[in-house]
N, C-alpha and C. Protein backbone atom coordinates (compact mmCIF):
# COMPACT_ATOMS: atom_id res chain seq x y z
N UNK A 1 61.66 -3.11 30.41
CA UNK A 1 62.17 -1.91 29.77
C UNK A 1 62.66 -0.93 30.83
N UNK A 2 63.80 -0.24 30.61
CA UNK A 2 64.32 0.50 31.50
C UNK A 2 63.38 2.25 31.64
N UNK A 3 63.40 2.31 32.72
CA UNK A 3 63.09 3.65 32.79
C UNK A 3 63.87 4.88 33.27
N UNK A 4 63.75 6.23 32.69
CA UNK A 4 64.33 7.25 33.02
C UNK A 4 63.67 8.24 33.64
N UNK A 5 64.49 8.80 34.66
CA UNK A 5 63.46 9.26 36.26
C UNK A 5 64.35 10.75 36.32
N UNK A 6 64.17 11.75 36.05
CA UNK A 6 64.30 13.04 36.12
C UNK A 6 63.53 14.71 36.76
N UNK A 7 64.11 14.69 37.54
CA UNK A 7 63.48 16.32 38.13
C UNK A 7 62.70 17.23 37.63
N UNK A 8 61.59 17.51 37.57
CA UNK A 8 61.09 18.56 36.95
C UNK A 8 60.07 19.59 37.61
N UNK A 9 60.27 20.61 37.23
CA UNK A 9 59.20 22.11 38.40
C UNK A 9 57.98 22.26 37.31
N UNK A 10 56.53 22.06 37.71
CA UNK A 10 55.29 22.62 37.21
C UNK A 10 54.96 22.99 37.89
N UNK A 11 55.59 24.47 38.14
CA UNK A 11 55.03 25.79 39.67
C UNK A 11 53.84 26.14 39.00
N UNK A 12 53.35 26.22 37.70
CA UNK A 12 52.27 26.92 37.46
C UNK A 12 50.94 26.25 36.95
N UNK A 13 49.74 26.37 36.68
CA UNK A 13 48.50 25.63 36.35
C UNK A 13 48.85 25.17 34.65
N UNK A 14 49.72 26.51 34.37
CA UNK A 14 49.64 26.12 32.97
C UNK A 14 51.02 25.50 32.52
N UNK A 15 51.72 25.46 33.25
CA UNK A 15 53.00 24.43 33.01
C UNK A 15 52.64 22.86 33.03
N UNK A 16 51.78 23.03 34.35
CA UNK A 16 51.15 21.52 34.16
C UNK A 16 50.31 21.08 33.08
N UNK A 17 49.23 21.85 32.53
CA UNK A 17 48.36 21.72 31.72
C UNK A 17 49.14 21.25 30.29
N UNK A 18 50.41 22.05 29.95
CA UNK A 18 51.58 22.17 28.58
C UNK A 18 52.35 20.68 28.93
N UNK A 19 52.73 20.54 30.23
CA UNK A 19 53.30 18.87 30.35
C UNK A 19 52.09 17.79 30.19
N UNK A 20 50.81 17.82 30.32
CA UNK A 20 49.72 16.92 30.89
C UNK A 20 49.96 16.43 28.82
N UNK A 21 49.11 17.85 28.43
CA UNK A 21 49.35 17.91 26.74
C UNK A 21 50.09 17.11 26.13
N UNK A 22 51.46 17.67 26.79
CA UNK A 22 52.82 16.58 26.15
C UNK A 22 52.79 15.60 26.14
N UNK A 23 52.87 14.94 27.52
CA UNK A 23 52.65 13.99 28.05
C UNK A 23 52.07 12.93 27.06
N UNK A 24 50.55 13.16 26.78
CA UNK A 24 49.64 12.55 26.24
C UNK A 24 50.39 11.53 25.10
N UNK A 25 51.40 11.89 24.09
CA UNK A 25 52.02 11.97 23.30
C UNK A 25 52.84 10.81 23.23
N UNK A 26 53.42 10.44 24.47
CA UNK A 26 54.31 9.07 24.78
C UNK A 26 53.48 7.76 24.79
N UNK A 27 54.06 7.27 24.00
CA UNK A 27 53.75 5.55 23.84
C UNK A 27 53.59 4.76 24.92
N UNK A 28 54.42 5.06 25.78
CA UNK A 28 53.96 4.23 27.69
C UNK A 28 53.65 5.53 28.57
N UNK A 29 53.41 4.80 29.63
CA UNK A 29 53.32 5.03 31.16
C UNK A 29 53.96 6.09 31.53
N UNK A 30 54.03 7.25 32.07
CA UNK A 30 54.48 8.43 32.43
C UNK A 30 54.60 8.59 34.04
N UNK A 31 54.89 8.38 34.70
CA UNK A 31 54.39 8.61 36.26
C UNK A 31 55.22 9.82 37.10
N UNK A 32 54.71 10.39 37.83
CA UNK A 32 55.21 11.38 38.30
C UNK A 32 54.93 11.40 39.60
N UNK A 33 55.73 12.23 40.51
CA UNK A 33 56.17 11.76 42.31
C UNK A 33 56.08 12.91 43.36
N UNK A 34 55.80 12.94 44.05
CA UNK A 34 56.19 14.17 44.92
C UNK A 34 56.76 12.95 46.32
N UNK A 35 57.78 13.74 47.00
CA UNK A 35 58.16 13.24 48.07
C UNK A 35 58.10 11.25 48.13
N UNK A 36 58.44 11.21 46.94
CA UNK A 36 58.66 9.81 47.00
C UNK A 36 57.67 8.89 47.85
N UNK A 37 56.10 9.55 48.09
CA UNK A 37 55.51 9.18 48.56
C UNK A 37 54.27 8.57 47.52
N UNK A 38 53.94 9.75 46.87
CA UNK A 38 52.46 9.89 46.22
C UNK A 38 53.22 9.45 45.09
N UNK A 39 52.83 8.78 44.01
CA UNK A 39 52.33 8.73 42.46
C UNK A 39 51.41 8.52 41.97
N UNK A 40 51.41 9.76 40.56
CA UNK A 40 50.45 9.86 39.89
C UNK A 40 50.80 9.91 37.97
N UNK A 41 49.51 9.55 37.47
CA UNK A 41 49.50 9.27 36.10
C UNK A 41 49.79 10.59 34.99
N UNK A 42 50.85 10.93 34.95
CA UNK A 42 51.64 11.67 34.49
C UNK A 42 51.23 12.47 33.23
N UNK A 43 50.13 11.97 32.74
CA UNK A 43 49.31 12.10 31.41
C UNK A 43 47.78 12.67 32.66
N UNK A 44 47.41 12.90 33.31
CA UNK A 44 46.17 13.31 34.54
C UNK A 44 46.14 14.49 34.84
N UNK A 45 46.17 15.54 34.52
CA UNK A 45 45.95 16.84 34.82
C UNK A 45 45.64 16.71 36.24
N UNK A 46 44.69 16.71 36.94
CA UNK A 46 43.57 16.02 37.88
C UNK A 46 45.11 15.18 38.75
N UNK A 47 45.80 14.51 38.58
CA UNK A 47 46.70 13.55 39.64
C UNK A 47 47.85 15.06 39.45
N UNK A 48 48.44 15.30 38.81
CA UNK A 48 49.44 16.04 38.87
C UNK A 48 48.86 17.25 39.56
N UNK A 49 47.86 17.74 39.47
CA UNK A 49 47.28 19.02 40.27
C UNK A 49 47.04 18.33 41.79
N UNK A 50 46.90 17.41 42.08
CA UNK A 50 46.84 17.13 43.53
C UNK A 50 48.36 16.85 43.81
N UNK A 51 48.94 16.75 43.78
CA UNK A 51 50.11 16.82 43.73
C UNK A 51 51.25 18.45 44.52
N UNK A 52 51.97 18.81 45.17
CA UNK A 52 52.69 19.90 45.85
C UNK A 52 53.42 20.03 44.79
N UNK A 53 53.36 20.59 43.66
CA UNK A 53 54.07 21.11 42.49
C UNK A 53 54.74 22.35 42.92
N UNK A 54 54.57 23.00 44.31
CA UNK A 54 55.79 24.46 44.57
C UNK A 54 57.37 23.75 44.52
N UNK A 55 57.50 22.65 44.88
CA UNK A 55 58.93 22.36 44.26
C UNK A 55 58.73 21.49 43.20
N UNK A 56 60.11 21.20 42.94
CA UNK A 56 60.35 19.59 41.97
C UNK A 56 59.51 18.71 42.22
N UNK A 57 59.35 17.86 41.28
CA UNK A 57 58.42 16.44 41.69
C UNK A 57 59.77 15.75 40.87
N UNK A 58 58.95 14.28 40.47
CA UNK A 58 60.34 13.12 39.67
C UNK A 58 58.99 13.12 38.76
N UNK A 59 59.49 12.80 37.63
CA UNK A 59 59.24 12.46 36.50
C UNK A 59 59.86 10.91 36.08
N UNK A 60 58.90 9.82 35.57
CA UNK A 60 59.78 8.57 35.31
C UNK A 60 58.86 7.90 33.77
N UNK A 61 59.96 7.83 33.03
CA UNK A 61 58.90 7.38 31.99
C UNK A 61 60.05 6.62 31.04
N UNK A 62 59.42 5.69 30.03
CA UNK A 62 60.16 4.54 29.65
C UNK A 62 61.36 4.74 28.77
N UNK A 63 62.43 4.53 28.43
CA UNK A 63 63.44 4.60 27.87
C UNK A 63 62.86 5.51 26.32
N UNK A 64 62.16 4.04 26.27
CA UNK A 64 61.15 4.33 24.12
C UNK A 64 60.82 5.15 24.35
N UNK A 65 60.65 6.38 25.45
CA UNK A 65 59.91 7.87 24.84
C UNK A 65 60.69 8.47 25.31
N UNK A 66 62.29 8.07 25.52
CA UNK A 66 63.54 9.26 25.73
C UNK A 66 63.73 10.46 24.46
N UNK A 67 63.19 9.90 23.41
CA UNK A 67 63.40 11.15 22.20
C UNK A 67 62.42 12.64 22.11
N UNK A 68 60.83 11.82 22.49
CA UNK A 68 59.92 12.88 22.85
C UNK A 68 60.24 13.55 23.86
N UNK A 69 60.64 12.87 25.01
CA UNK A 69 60.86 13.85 26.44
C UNK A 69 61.66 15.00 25.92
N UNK A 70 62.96 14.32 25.39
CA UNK A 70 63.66 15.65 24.99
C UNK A 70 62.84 16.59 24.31
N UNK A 71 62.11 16.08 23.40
CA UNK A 71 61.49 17.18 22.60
C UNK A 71 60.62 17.95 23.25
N UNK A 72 59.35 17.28 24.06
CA UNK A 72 58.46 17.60 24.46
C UNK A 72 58.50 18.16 26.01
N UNK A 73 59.55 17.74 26.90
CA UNK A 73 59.04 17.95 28.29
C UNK A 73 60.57 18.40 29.03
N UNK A 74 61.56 18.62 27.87
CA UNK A 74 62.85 19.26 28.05
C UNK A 74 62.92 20.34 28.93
N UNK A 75 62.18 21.28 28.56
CA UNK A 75 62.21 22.64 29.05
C UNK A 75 61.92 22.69 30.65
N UNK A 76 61.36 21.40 31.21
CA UNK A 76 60.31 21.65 32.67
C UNK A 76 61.47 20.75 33.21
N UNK A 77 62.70 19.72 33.13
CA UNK A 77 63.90 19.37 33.72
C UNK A 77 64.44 20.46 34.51
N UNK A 78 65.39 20.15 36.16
CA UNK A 78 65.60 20.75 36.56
C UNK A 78 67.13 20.21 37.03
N UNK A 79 67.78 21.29 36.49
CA UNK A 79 69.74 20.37 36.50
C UNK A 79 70.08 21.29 37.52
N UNK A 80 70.69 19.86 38.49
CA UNK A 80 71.94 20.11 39.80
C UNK A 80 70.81 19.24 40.64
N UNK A 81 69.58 19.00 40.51
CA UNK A 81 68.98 18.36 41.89
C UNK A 81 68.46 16.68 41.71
N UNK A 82 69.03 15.94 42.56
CA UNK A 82 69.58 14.76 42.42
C UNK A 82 68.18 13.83 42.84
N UNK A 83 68.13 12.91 41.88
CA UNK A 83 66.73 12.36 41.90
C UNK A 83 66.65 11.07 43.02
């Protein structure tokens, strides 16, 4: 299954906490990146808080939950910065 990998900023405790929430919600695997080094379980409060959330991280999660993302995790996308 294809996956879709998009930019997103959780500068704050509770942005993360409102994506972790969301998150929960998707039918697969969620994973999320900093510096293309670290990944973590995208649904983990706990992995995404260890994580350098002062910039963008990547967001990558499966095609089948392209409708929720929009719904759910739209707002935390970050357009012009290239994944």
């Amino acid at each position: 299954m294809r996956r879709i990998t998009k930019p997103i900023l959780l500068d704050t405790v509770d942005k993360v906490k409102d994506f972790v929430k969301q998150t929960n919600k998707f039918l697969r695997e969620v994973d999320v990146s900093s510096s293309g080094k670290y990944v973590v379980n995208g649904k983990s409060l706990l992995g995404i808080l260890s994580l350098d959330t002062s910039k963008p991280v990547v967001v990558s999660y499966s095609e089948e939950d392209e409708g929720l993302a929009e719904i759910f995790i739209s707002k935390y996308f970050v357009r012009g910065v290239n994944v």
